[in-house]
N, C-alpha and C. Protein backbone atom coordinates (compact mmCIF):
# COMPACT_ATOMS: atom_id res chain seq x y z
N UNK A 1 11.04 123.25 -78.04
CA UNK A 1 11.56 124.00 -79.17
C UNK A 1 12.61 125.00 -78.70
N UNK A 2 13.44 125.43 -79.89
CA UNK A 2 14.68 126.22 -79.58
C UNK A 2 14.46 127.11 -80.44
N UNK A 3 14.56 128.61 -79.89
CA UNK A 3 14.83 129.78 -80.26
C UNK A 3 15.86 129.81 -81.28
N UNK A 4 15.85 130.74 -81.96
CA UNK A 4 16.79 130.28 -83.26
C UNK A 4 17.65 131.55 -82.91
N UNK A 5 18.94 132.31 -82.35
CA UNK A 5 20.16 133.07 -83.04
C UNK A 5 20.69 133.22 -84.01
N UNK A 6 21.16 133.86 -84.25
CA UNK A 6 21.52 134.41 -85.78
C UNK A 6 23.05 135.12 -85.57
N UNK A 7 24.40 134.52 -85.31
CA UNK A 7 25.08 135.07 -85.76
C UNK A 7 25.19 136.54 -87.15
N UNK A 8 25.94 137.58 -87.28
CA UNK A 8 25.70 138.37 -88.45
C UNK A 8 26.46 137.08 -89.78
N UNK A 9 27.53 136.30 -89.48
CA UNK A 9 28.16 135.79 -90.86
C UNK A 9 26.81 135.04 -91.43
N UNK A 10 26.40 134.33 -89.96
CA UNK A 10 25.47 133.18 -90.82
C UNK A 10 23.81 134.34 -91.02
N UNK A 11 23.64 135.45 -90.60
CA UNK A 11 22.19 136.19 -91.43
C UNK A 11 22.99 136.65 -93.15
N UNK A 12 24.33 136.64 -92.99
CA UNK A 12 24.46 137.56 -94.19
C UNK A 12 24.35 136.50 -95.29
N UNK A 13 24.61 135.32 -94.67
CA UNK A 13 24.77 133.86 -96.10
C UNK A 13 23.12 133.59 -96.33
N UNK A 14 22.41 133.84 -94.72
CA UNK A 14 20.85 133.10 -94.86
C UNK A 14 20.54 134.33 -96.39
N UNK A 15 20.48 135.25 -95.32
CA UNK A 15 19.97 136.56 -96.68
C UNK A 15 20.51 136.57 -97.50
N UNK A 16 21.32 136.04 -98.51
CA UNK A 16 22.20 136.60 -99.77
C UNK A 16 21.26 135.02 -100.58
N UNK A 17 21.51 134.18 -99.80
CA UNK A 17 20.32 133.01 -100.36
C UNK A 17 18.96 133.04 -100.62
N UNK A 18 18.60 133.67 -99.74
CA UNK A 18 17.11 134.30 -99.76
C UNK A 18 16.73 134.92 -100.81
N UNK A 19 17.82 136.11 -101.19
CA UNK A 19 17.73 136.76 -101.82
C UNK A 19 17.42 136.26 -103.68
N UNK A 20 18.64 135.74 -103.75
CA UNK A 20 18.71 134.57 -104.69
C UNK A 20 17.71 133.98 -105.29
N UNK A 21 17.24 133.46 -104.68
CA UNK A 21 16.22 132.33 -104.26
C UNK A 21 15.29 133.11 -104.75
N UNK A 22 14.78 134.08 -104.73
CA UNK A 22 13.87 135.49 -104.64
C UNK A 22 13.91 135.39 -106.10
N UNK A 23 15.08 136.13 -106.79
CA UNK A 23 15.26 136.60 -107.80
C UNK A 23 15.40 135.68 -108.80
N UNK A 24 15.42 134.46 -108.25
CA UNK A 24 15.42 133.13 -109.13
C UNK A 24 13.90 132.53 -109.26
N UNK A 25 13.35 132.93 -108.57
CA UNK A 25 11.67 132.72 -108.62
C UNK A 25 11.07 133.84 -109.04
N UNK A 26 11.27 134.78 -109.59
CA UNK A 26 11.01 135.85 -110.20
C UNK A 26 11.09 135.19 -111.69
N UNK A 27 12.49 135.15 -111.98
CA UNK A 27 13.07 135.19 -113.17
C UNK A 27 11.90 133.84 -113.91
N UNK A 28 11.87 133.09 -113.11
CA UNK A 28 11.38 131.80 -113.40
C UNK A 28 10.02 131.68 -114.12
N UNK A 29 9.38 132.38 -112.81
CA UNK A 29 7.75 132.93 -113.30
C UNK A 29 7.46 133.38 -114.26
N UNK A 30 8.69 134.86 -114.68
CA UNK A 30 8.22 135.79 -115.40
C UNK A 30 8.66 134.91 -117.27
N UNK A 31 9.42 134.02 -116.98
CA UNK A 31 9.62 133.23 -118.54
C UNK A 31 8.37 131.99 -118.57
N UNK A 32 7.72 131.65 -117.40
CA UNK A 32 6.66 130.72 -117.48
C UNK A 32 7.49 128.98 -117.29
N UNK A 33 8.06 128.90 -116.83
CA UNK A 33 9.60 127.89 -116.40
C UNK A 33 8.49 127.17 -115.09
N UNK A 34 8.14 126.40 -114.87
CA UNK A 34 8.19 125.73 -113.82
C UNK A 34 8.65 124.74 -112.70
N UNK A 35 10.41 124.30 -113.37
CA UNK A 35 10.94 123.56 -112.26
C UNK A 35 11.70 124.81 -111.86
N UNK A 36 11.83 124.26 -110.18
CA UNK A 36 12.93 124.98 -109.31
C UNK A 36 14.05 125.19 -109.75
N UNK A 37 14.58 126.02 -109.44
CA UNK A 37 16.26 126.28 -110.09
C UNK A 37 17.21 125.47 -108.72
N UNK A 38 18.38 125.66 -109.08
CA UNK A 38 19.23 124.99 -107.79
C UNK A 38 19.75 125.87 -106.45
N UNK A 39 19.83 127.30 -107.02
CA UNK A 39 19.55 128.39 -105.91
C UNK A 39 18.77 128.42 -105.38
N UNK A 40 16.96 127.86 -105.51
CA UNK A 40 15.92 128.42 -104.70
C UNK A 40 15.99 126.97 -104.37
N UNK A 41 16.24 125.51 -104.41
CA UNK A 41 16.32 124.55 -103.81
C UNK A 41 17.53 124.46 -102.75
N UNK A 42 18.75 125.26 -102.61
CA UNK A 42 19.51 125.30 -101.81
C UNK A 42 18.79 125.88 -100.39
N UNK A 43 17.75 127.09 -100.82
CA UNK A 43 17.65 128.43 -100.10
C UNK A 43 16.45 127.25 -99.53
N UNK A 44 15.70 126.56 -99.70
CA UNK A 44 14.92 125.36 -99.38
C UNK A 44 15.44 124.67 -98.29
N UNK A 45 16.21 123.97 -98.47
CA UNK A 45 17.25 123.09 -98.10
C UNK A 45 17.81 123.70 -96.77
N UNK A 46 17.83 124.93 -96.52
CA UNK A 46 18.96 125.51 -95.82
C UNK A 46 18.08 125.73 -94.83
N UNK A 47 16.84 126.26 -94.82
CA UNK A 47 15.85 127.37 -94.67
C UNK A 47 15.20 125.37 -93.58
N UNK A 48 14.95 124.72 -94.23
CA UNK A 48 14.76 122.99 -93.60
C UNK A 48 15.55 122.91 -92.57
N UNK A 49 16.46 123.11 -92.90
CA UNK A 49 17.44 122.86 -91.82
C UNK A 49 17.29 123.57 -90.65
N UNK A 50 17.15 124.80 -90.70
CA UNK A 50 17.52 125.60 -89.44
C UNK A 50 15.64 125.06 -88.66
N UNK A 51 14.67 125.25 -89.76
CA UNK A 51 13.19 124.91 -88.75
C UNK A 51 13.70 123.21 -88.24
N UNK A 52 14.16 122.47 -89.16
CA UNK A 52 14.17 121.30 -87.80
C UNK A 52 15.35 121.23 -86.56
N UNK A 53 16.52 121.99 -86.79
CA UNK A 53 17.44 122.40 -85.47
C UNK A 53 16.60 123.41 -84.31
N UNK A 54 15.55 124.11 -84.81
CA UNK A 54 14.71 124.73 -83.54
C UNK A 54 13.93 123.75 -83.10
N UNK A 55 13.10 123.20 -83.77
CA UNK A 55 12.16 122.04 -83.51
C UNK A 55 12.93 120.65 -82.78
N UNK A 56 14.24 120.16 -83.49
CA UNK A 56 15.11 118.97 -82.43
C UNK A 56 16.39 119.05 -82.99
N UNK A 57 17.22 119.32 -82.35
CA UNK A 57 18.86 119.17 -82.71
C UNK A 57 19.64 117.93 -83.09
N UNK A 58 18.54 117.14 -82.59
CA UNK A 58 19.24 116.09 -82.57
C UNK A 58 18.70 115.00 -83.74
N UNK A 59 17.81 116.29 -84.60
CA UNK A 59 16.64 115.01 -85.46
C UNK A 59 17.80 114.25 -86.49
N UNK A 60 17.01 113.20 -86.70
CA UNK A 60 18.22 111.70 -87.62
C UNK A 60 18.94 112.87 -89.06
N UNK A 61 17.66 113.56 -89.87
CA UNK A 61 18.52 113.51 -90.72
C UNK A 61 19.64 115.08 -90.74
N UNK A 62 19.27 116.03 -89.45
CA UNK A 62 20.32 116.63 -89.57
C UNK A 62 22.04 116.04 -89.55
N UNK A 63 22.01 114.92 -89.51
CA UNK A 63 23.53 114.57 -89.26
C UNK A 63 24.50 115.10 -87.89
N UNK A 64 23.32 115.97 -87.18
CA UNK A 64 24.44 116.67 -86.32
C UNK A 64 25.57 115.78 -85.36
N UNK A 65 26.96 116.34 -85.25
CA UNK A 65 27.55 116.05 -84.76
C UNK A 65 28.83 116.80 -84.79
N UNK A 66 29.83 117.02 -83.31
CA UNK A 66 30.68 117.75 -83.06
C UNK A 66 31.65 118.42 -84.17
N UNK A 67 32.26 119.52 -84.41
CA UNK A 67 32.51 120.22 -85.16
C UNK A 67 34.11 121.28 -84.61
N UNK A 68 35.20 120.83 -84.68
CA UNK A 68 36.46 121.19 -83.91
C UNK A 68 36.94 122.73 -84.28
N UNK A 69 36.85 122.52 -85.76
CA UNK A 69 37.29 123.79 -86.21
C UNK A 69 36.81 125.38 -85.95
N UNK A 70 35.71 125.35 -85.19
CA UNK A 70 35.06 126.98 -85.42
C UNK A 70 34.50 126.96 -83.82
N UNK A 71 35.29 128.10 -83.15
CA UNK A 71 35.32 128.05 -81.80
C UNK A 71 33.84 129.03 -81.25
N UNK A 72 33.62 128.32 -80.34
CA UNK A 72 32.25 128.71 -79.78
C UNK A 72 32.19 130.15 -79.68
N UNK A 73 31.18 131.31 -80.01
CA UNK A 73 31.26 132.59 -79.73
C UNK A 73 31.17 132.39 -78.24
N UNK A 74 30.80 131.88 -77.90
CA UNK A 74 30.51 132.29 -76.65
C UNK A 74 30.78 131.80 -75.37
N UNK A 75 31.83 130.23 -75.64
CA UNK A 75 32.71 129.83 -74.48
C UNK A 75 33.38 128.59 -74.94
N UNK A 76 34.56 129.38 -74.96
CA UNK A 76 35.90 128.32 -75.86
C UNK A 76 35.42 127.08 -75.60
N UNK A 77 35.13 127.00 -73.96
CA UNK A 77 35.22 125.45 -73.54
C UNK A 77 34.00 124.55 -74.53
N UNK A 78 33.17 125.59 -74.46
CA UNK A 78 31.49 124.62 -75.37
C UNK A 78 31.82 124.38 -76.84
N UNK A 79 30.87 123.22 -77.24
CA UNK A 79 31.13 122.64 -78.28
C UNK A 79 30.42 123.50 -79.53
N UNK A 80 30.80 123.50 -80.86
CA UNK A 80 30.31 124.16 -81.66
C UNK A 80 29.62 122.82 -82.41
N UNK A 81 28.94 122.28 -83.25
CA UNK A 81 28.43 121.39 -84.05
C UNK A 81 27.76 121.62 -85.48
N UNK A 82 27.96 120.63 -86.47
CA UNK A 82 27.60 120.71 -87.95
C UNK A 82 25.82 120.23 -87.81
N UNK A 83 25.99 120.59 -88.78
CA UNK A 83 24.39 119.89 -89.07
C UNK A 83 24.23 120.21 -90.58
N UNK A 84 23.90 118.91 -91.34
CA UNK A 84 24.16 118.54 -92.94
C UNK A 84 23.10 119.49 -93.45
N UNK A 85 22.86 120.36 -94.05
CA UNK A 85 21.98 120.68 -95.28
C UNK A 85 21.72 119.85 -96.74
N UNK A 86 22.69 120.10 -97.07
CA UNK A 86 22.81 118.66 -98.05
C UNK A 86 23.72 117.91 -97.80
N UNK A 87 23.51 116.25 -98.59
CA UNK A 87 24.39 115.23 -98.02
C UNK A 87 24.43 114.74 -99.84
N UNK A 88 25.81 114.13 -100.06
CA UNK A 88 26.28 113.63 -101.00
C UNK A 88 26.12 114.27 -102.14
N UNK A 89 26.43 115.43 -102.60
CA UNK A 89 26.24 116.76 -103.28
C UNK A 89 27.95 117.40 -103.09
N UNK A 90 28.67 117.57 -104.43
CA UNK A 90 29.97 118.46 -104.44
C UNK A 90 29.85 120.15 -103.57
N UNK A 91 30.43 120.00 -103.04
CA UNK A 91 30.67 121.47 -102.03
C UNK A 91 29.31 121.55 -100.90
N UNK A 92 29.10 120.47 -100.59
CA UNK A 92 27.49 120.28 -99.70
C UNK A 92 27.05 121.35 -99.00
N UNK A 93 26.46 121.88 -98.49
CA UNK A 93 26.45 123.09 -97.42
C UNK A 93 26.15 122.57 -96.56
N UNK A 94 26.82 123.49 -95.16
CA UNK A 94 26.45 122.88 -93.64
C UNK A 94 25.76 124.18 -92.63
N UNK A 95 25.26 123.32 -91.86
CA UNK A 95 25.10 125.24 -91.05
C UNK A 95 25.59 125.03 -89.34
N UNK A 96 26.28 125.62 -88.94
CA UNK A 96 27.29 125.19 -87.51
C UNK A 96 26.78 125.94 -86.86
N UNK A 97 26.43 124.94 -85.52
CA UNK A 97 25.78 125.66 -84.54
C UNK A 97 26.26 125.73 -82.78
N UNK A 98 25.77 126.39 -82.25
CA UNK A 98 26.15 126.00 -80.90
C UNK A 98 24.83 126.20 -79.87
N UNK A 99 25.00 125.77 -78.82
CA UNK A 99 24.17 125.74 -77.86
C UNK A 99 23.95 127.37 -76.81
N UNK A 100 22.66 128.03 -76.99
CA UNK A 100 23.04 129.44 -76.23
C UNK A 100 23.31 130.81 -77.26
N UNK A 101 23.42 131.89 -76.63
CA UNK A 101 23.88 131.87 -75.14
C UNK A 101 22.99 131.51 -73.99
N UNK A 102 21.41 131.93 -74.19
CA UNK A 102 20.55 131.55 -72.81
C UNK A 102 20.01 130.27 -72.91
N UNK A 103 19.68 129.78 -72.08
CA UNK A 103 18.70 128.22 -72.27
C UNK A 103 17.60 128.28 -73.18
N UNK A 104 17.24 127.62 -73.91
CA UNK A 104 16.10 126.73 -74.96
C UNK A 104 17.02 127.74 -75.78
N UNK A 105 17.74 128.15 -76.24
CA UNK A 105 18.58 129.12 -77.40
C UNK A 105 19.36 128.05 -78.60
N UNK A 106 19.20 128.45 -79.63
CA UNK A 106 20.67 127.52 -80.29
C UNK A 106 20.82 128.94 -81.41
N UNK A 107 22.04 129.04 -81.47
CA UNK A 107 23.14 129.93 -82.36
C UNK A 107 23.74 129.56 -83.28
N UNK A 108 22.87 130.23 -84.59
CA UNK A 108 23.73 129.45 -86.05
C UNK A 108 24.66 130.71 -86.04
N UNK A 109 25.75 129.77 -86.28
CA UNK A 109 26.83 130.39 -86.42
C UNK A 109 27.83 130.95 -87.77
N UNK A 110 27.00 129.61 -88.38
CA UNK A 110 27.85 129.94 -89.92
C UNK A 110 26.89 128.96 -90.83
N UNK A 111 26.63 129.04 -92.01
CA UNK A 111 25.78 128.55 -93.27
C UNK A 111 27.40 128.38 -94.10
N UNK A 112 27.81 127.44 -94.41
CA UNK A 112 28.81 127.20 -96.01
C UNK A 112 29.06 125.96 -96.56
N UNK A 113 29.43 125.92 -97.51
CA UNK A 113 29.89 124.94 -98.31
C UNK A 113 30.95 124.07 -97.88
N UNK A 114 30.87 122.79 -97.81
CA UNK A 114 31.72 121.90 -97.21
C UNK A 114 32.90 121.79 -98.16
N UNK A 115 34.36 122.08 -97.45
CA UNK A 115 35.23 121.91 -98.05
C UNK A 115 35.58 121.12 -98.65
């Protein structure tokens, strides 16, 4: 297993989802509503993602694979990588990660919406 990092961009997207997610399961309860809304299934979704990138980076359905655009915090030369949150969904979200900085470590770097 891998220690999970937390860039601040990608705690401020985890938490603003969280949050969401929160206040959308509030709202939900308090009208007596019982399906999920699409905010607290994102905050699901996202929240999946990062426990199976600690648990295996490499599991089938993260999709992970190399990622050019968003340069490693922590050594130009190392690779940064995607990993799908959702797949086949308009504006999908991804969460980009890298390896480190110390060993068994991985560093989310960023949580967003696929361009």
């Amino acid at each position: 297993m891998f220690e999970l990092v937390w860039r601040p961009a990608a705690t401020e997207t985890y938490n603003e989802l969280r949050d969401k997610a929160a206040t959308s399961l509030q709202n939900r309860t308090a009208k007596g509503k019982g399906k999920s809304t699409k905010v607290e299934g994102l905050f699901k979704q996202v929240h999946k993602t990062a426990a199976l990138l600690s648990e295996n980076p490499k599991h089938p359905s993260l999709s992970t694979h190399e990622y050019d655009s968003i340069e490693n915090p922590y050594d130009a030369k190392q690779k940064v990588f995607e990993a799908y949150v959702q797949n086949k969904t308009p504006r999908a979200y991804r969460l980009f990660w890298c390896y480190g900085p110390d060993p068994k470590e991985i560093t989310i770097v960023a949580i967003t919406p696929h361009p």
